[in-house]
N, C-alpha and C. Protein backbone atom coordinates (compact mmCIF):
# COMPACT_ATOMS: atom_id res chain seq x y z
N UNK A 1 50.75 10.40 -134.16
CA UNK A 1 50.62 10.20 -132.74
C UNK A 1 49.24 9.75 -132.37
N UNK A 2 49.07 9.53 -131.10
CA UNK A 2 48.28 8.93 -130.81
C UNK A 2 47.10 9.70 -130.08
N UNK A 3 45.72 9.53 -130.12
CA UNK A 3 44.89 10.87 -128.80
C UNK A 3 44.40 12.07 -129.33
N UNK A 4 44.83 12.10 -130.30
CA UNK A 4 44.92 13.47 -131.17
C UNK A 4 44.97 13.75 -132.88
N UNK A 5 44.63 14.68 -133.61
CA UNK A 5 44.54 14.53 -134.65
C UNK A 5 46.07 14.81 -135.31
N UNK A 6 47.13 14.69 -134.35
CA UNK A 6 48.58 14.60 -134.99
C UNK A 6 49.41 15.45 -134.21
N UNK A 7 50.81 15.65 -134.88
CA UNK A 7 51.48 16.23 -134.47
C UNK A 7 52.37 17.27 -135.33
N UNK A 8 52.82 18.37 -135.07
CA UNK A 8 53.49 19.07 -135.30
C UNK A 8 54.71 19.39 -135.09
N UNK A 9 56.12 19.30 -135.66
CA UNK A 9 57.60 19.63 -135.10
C UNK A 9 58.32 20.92 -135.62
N UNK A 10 58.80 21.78 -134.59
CA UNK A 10 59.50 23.26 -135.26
C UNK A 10 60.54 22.90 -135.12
N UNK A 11 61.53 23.48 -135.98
CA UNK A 11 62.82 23.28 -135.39
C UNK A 11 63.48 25.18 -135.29
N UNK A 12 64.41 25.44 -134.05
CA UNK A 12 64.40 26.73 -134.29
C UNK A 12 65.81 27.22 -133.87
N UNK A 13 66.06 28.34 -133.81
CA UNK A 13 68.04 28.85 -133.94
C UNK A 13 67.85 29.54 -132.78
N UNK A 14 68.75 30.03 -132.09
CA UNK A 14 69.09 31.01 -131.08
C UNK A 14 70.00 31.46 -131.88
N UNK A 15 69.83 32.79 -132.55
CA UNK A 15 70.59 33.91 -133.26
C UNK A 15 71.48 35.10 -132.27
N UNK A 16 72.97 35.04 -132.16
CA UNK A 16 73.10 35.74 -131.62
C UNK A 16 74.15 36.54 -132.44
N UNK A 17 74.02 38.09 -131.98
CA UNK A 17 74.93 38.53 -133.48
C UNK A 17 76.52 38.58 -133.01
N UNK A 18 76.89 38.22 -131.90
CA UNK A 18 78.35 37.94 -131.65
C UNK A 18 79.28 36.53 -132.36
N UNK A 19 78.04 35.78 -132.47
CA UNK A 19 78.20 34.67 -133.03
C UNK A 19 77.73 34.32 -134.46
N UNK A 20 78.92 33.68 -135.14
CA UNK A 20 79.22 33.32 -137.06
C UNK A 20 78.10 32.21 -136.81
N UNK A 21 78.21 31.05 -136.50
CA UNK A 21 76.76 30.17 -136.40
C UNK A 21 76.44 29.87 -134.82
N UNK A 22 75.23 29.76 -134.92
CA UNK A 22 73.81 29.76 -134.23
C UNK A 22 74.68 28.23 -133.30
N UNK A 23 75.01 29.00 -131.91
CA UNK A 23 74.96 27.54 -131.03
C UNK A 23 73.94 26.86 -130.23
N UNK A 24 72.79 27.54 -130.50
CA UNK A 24 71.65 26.65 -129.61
C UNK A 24 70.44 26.90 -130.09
N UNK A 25 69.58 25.75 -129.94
CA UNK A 25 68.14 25.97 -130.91
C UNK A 25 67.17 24.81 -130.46
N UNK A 26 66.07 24.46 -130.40
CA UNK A 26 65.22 23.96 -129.91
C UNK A 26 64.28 23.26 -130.81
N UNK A 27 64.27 22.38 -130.39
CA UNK A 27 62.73 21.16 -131.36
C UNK A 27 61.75 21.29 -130.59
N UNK A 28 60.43 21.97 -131.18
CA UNK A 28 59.36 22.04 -130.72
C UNK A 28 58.42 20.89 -130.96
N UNK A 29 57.55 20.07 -130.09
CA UNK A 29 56.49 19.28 -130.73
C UNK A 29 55.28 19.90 -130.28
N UNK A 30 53.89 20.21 -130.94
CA UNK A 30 52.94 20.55 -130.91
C UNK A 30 51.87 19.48 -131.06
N UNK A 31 50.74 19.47 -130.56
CA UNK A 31 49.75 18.29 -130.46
C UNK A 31 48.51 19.12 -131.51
N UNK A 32 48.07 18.62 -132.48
CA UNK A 32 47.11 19.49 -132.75
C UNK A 32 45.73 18.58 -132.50
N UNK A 33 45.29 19.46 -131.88
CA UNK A 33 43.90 19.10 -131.15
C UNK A 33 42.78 20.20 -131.58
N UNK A 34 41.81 19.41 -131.95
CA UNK A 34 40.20 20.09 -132.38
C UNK A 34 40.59 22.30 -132.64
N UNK A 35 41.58 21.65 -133.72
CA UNK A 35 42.19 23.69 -134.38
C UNK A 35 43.08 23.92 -133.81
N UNK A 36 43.60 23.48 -132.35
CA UNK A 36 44.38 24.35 -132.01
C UNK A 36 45.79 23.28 -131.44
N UNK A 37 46.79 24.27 -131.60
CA UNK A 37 48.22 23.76 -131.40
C UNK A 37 48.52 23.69 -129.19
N UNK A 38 48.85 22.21 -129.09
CA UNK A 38 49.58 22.52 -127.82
C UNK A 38 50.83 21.83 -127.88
N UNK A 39 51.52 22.76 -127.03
CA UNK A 39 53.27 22.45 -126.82
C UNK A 39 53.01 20.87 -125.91
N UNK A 40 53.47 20.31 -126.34
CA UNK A 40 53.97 18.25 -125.90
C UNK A 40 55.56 18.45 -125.41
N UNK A 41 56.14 19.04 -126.05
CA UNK A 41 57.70 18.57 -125.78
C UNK A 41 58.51 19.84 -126.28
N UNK A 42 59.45 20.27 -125.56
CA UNK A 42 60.63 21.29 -126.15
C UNK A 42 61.71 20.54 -125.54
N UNK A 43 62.75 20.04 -127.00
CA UNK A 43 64.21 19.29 -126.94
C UNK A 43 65.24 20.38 -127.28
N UNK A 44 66.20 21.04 -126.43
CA UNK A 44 67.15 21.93 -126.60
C UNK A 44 68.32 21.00 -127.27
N UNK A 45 68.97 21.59 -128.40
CA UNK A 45 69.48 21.04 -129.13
C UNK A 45 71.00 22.31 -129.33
N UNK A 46 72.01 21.74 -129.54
CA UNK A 46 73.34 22.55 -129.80
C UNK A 46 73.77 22.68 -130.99
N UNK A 47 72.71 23.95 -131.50
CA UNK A 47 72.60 24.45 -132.61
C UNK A 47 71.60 24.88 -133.65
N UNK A 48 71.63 25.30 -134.75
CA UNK A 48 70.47 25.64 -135.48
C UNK A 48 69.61 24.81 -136.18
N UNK A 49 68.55 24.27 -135.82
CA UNK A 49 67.12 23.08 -136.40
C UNK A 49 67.30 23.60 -138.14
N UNK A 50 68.06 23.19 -138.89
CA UNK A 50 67.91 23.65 -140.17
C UNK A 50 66.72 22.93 -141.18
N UNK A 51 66.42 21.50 -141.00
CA UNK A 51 65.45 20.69 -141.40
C UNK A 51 65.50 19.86 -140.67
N UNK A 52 64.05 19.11 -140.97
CA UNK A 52 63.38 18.28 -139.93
C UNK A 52 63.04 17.07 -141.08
N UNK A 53 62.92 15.92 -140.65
CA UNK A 53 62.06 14.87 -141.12
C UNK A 53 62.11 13.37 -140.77
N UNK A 54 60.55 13.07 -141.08
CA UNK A 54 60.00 12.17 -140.20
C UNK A 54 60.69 10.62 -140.82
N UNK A 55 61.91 10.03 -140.02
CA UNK A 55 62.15 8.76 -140.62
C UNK A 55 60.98 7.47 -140.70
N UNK A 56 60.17 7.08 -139.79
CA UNK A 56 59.35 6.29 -139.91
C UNK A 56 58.57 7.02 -138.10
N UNK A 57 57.28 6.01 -138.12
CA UNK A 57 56.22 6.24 -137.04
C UNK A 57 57.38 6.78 -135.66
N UNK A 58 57.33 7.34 -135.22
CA UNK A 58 57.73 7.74 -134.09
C UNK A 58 59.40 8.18 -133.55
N UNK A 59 60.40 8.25 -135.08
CA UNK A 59 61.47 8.43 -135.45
C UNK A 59 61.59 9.86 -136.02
N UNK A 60 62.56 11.04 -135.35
CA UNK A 60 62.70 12.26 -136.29
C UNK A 60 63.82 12.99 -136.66
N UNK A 61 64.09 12.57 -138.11
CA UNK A 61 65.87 13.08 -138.16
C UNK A 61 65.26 14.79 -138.54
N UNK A 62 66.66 15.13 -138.08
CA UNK A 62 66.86 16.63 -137.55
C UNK A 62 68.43 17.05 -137.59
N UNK A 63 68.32 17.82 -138.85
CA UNK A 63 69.68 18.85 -139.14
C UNK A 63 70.17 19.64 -138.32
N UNK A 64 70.95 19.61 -137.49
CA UNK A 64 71.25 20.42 -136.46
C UNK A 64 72.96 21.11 -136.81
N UNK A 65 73.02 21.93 -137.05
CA UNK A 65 74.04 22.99 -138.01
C UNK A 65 74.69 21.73 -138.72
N UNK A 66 76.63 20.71 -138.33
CA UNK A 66 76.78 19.75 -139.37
C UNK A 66 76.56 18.79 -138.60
N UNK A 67 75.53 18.50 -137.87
CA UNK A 67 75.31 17.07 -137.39
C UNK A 67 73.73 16.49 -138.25
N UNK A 68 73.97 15.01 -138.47
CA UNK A 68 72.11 14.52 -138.50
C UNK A 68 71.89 14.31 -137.38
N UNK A 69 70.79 14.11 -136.66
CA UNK A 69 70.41 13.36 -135.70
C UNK A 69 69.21 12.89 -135.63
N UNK A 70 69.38 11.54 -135.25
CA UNK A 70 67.98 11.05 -135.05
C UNK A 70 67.09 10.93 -133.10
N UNK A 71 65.77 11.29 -133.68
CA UNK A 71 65.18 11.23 -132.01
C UNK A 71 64.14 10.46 -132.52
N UNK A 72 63.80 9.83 -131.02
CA UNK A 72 62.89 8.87 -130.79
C UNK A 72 61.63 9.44 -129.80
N UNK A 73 60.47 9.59 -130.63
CA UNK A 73 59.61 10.64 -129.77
C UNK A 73 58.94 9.33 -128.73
N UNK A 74 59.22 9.29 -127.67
CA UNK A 74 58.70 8.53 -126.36
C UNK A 74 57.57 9.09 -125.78
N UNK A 75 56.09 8.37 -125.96
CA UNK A 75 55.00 8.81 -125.96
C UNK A 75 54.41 8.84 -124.60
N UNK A 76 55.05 8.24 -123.54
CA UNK A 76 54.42 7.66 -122.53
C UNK A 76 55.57 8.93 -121.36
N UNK A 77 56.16 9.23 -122.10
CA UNK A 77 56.99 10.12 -121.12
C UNK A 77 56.51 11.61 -121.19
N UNK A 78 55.88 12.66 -122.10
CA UNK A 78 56.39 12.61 -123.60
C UNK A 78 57.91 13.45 -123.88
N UNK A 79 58.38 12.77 -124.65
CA UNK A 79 59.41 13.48 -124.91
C UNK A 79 60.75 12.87 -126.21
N UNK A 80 61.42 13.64 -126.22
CA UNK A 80 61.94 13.21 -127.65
C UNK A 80 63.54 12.79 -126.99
N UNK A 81 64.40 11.22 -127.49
CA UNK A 81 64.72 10.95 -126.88
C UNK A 81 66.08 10.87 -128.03
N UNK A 82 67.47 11.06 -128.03
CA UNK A 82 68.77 11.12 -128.76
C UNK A 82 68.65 9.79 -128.82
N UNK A 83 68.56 9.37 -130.37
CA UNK A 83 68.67 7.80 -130.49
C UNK A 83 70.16 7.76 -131.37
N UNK A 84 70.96 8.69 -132.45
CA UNK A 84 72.00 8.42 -133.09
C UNK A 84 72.31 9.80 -133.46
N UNK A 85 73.48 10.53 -133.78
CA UNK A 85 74.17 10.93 -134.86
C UNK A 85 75.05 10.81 -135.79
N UNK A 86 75.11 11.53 -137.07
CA UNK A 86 75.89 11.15 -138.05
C UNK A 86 76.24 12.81 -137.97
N UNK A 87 77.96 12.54 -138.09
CA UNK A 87 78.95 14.20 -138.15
C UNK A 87 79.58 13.90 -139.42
N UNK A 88 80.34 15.54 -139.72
CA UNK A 88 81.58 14.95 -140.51
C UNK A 88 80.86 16.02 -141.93
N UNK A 89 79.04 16.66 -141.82
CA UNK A 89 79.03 17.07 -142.56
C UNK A 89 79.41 19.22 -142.29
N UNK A 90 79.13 19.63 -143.22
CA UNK A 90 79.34 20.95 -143.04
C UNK A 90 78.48 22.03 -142.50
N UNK A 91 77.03 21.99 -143.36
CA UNK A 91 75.68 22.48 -142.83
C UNK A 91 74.67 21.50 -142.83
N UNK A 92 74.09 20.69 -142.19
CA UNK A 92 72.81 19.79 -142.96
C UNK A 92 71.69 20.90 -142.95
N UNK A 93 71.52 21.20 -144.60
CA UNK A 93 70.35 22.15 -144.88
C UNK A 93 69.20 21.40 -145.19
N UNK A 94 69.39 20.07 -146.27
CA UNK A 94 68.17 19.32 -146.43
C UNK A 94 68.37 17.97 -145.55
N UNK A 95 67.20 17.44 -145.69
CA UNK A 95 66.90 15.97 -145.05
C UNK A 95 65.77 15.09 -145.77
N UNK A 96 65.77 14.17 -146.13
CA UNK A 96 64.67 13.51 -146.86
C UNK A 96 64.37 11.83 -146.25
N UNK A 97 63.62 11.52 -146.36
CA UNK A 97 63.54 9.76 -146.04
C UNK A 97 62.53 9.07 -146.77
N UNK A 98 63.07 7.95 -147.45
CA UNK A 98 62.16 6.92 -147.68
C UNK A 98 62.33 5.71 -147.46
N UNK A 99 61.43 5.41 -146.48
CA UNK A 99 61.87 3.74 -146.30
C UNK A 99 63.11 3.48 -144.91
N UNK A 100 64.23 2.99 -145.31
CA UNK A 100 65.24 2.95 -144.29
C UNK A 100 66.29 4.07 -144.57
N UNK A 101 66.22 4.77 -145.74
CA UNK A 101 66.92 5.23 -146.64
C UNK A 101 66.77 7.01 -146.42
N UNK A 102 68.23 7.85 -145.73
CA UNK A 102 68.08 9.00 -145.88
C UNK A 102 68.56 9.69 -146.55
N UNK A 103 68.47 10.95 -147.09
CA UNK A 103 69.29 11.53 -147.81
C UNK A 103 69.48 13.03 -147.31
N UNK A 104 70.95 13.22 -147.61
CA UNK A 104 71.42 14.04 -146.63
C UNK A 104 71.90 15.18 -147.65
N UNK A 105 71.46 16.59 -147.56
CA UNK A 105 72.18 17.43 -148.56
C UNK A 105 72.92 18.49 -147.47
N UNK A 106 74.08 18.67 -148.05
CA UNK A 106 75.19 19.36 -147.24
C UNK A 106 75.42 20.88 -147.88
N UNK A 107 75.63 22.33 -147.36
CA UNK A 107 75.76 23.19 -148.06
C UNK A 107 77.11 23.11 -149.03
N UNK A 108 77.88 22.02 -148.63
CA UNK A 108 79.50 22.31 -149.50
C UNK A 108 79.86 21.42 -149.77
N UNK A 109 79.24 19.84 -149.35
CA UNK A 109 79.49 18.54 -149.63
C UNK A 109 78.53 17.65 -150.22
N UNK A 110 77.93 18.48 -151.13
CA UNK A 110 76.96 17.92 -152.28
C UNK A 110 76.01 17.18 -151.11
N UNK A 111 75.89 15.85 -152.04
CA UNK A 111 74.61 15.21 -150.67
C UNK A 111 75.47 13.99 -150.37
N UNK A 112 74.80 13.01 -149.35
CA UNK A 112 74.78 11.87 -148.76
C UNK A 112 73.87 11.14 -148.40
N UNK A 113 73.98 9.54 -148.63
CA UNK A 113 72.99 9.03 -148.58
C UNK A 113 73.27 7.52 -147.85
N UNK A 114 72.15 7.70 -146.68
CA UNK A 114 72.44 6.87 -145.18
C UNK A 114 71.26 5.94 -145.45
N UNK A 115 71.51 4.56 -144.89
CA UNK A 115 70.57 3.54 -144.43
C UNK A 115 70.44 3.66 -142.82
N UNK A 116 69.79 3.44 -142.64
CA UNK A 116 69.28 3.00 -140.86
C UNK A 116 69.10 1.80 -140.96
């Protein structure tokens, strides 16, 4: 990012014990500035942030229980903006990227592997 010595993204669950999986959870972005962390953006998301990762400059896929999704962090607003999902998997626990190229690991459907 830009202004600052970077950025930081949480991804996090709303645990509730009535509920088998986690229906709501939140993407945090943090600015880190001269040591210390400030909140930029909180994206409420429908479901548990299981992994995070950065597809290219300003792109962030994000495991959200079996969805991927990709956001588009919009700097001038700030805020993180639903650019695509991919369904159909079971848990997305991992996430990886290189290039255009993601790779998707599923808790029960081995992995998958997406171009953008």
């Amino acid at each position: 990012g830009g202004g600052g010595g970077g950025y930081i993204v949480v991804g996090t669950a709303h645990i509730l014990p009535d509920e088998p999986e986690p229906t709501s959870g939140r993407i945090l972005v943090f600015e880190l500035q001269e040591g210390s962390l400030e909140l930029r953006h909180e994206a409420a998301v429908r479901g548990a942030v299981y992994s995070l990762a950065e597809l290219s400059s300003g792109l962030l896929l994000a495991g959200v229980n079996n969805k991927l999704q990709l956001f588009e962090w919009e700097a001038g607003a700030p805020r993180l903006a639903l650019r695509a999902e991919h369904c159909g998997h079971i848990l997305v626990l991992y996430v990886q990227a290189r290039a255009d190229f993601i790779l998707v690991g599923d808790l029960m459907k081995s992995i998958t592997l997406l171009q953008w």
